[in-house]
Structures are given as structure tokens and as C-alpha cells.
C-alpha atoms as a PDB file:
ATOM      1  CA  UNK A   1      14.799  11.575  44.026  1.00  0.00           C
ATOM      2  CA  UNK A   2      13.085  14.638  45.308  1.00  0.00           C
ATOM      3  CA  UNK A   3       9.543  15.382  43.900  1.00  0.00           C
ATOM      4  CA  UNK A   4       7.766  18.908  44.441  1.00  0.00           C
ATOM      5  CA  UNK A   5       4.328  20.627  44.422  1.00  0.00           C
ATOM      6  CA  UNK A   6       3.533  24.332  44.322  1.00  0.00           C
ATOM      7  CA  UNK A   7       0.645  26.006  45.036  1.00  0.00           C
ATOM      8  CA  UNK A   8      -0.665  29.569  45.885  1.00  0.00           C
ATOM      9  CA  UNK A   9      -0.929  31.276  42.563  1.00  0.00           C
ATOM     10  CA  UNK A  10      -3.634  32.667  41.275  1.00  0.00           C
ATOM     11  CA  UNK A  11      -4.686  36.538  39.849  1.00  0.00           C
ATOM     12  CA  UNK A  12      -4.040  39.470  41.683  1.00  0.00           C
ATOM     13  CA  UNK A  13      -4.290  43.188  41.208  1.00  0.00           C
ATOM     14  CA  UNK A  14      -1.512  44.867  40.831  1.00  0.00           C
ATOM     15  CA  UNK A  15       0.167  45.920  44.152  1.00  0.00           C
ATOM     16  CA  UNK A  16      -1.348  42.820  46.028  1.00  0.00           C
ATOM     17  CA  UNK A  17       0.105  39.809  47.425  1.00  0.00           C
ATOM     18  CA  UNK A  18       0.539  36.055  47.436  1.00  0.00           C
ATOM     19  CA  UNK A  19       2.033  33.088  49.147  1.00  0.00           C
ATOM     20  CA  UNK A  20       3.450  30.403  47.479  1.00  0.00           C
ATOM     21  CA  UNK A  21       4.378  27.251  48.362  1.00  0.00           C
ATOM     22  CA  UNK A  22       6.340  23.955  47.812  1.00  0.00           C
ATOM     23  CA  UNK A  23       6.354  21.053  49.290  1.00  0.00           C
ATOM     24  CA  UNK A  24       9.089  18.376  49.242  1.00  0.00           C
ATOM     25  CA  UNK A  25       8.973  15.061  49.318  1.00  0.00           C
ATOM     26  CA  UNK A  26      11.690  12.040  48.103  1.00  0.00           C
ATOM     27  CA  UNK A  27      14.634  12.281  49.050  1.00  0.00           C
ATOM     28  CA  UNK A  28      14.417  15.498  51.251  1.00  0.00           C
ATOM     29  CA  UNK A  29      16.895  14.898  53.313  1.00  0.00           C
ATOM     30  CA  UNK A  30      19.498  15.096  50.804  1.00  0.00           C
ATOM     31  CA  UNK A  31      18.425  18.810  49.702  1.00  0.00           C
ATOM     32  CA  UNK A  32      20.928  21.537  49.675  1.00  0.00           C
ATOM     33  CA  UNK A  33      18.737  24.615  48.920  1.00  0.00           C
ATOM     34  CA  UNK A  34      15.217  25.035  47.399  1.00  0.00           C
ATOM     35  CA  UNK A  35      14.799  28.034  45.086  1.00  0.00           C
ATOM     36  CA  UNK A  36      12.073  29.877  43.178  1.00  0.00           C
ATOM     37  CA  UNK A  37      12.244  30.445  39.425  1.00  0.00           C
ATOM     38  CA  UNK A  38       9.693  32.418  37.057  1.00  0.00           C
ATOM     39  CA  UNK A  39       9.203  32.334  33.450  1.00  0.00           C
ATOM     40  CA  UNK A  40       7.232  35.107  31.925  1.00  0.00           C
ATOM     41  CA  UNK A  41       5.628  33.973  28.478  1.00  0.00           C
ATOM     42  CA  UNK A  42       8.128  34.466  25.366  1.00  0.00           C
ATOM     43  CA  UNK A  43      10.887  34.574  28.013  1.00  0.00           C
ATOM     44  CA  UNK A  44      13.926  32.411  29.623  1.00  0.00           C
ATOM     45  CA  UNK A  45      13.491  31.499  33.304  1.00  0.00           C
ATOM     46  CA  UNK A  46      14.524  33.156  35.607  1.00  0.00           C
ATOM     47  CA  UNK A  47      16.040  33.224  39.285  1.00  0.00           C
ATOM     48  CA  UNK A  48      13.808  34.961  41.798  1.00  0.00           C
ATOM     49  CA  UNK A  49      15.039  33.594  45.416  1.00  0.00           C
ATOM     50  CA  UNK A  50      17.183  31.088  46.802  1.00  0.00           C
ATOM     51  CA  UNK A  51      17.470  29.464  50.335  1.00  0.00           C
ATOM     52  CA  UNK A  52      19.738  26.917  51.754  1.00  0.00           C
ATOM     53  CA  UNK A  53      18.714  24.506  53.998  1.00  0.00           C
ATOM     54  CA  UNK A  54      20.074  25.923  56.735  1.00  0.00           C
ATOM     55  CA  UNK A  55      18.585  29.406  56.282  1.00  0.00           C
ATOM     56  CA  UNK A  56      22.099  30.910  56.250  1.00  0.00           C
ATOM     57  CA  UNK A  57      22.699  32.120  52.964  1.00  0.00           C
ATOM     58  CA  UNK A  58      19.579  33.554  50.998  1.00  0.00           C
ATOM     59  CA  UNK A  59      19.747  35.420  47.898  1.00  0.00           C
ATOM     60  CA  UNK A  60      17.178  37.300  45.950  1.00  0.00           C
ATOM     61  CA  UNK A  61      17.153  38.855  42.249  1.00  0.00           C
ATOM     62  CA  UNK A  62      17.399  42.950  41.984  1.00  0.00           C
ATOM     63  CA  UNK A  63      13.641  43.196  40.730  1.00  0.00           C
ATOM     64  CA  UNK A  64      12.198  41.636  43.390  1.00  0.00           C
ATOM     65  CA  UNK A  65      14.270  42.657  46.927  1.00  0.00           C
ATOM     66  CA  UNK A  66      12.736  44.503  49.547  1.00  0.00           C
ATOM     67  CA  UNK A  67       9.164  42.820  47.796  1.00  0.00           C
ATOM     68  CA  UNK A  68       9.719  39.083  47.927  1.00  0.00           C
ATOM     69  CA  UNK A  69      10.614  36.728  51.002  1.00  0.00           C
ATOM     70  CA  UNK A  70      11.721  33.196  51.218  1.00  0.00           C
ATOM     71  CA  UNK A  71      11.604  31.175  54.088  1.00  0.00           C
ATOM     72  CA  UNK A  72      12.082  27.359  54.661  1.00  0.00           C
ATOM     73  CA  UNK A  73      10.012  25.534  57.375  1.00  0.00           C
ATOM     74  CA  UNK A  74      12.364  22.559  57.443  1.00  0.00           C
ATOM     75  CA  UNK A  75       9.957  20.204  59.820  1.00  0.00           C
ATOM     76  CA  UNK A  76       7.226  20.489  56.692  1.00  0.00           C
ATOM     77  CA  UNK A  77       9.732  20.203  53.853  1.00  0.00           C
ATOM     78  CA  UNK A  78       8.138  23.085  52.260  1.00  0.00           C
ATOM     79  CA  UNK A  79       9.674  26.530  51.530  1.00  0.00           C
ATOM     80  CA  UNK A  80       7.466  29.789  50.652  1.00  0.00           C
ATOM     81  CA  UNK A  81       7.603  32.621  48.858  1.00  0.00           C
ATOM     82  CA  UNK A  82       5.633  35.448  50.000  1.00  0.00           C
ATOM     83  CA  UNK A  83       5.401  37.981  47.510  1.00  0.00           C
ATOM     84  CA  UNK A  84       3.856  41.938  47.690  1.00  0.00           C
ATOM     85  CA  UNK A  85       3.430  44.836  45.920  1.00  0.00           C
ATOM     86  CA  UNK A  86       2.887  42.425  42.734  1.00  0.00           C
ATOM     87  CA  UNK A  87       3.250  44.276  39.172  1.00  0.00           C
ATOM     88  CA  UNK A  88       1.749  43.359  35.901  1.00  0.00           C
ATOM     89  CA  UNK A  89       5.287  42.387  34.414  1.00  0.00           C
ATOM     90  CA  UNK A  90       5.532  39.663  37.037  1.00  0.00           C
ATOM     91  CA  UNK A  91       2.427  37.510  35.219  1.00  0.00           C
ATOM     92  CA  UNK A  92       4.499  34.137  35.256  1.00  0.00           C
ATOM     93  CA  UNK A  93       4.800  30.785  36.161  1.00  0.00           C
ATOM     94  CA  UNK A  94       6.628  30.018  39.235  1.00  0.00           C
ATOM     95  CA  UNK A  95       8.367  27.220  39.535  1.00  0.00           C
ATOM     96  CA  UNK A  96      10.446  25.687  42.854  1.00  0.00           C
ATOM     97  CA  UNK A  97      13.267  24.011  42.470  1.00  0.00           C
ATOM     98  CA  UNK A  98      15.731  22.025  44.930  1.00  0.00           C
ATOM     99  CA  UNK A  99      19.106  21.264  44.899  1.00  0.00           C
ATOM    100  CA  UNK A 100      19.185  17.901  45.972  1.00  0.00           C
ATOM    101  CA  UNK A 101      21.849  14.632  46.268  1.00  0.00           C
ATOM    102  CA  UNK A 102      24.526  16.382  48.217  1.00  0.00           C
ATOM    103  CA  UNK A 103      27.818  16.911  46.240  1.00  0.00           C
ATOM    104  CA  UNK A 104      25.937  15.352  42.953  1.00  0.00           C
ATOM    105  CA  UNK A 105      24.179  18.610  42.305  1.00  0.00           C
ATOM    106  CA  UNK A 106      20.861  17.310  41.230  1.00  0.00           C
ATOM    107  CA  UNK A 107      18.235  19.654  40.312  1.00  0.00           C
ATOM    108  CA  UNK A 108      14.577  18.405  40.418  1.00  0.00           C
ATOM    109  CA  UNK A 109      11.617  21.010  39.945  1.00  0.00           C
ATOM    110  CA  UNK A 110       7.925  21.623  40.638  1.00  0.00           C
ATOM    111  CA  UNK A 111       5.601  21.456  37.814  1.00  0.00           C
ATOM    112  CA  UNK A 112       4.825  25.486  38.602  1.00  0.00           C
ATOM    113  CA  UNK A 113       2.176  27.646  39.443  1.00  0.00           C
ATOM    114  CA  UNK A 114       0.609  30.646  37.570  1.00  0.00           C
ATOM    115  CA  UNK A 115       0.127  33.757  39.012  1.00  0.00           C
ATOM    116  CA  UNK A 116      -1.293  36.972  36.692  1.00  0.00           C
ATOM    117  CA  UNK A 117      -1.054  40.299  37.566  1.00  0.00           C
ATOM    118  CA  UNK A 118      -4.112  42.505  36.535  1.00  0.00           C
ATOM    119  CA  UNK A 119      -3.429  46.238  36.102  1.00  0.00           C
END
């Protein structure tokens, strides 16, 4: 199994920044790709960035290109999110995820972080 922990969020004006990040433990060496998901209160998770291991293929929702960067420091197990020019519709948890157990497709996830955007 792969276990993770978030941390970084907090409050933040709106057009600031934070860093998240997630560390990895378990299992790690059977992770695919680590991710970051938010979920806005009332509302279904959602995709925000994706990484795979390798650093090859990385993907990022519409809302949040050009704003939001992952990055994976493989020798730490931890991936972060850095995140700028923040906006008061982004108040959510943020939760990582991995993609773990090879060809099993295994999901395990963080327990999230909160991060509110004051306008």
C-alpha cells in the first residue's frame, strides 16, 4: 500500500501563492503517477494536475494552466504543487493522490489540505 500526507495549505489573499506538498510512503516504488485533486464545498472533485513518475507526461486542468506547477522530486517521494495568482473560487481542499501497484491501478489518497482564498 501507498500512504500520503499533504501539507502547505493555509489562507491566502487572492492573487498570492502556495506550495503544497505530498509525501509518499508504502509501497512507493510501485507508483505510476501522483496527482492533485480539489473539492470546492457543495462540489464533485476535481482533477487539477497530474505527473508520472517519470516526469514525462504532465497534464493540467484548463482553469489552472499557465498558474499551477507540478513537479515530482522522486529521491523524497514527494510531489508539489506550486500554485499562484490564487482566486477566491479556488477555496478547496486539496487532496494528492497516487496511482500505485503497477498494472493493478490502485488509487490511494492523502487525507487533504485546505487552502481559502480571501478576496
Amino acid at each position: 500500500q501507498v500512504q500520503l500526507v499533504e501539507s502547505g495549505g493555509g489562507v491566502v489573499q487572492a492573487g498570492g501563492s502556495l506550495r503544497l506538498s505530498c509525501v509518499a510512503s508504502g509501497s512507493t516504488w510501485t507508483i505510476n503517477a501522483m496527482a492533485w485533486y480539489r473539492q470546492a464545498l457543495g462540489k464533485q472533485r476535481e482533477l487539477v494536475a497530474r505527473i508520472t513518475v517519470s516526469g514525462r507526461t504532465i497534464s493540467y486542468s484548463d482553469s489552472v494552466k499557465d498558474r499551477f506547477t507540478i513537479s515530482r522530486h522522486i529521491a523524497e517521494n514527494t510531489v508539489s504543487l506550486q500554485i499562484d495568482s490564487l482566486k477566491p473560487e479556488e477555496t478547496a481542499v486539496y487532496y494528492c493522490n497516487a496511482e500505485y501497484g503497477h498494472n493493478r491501478g490502485l488509487d490511494s489518497w492523502g487525507q487533504g489540505t485546505q487552502v481559502a482564498v480571501a478576496s
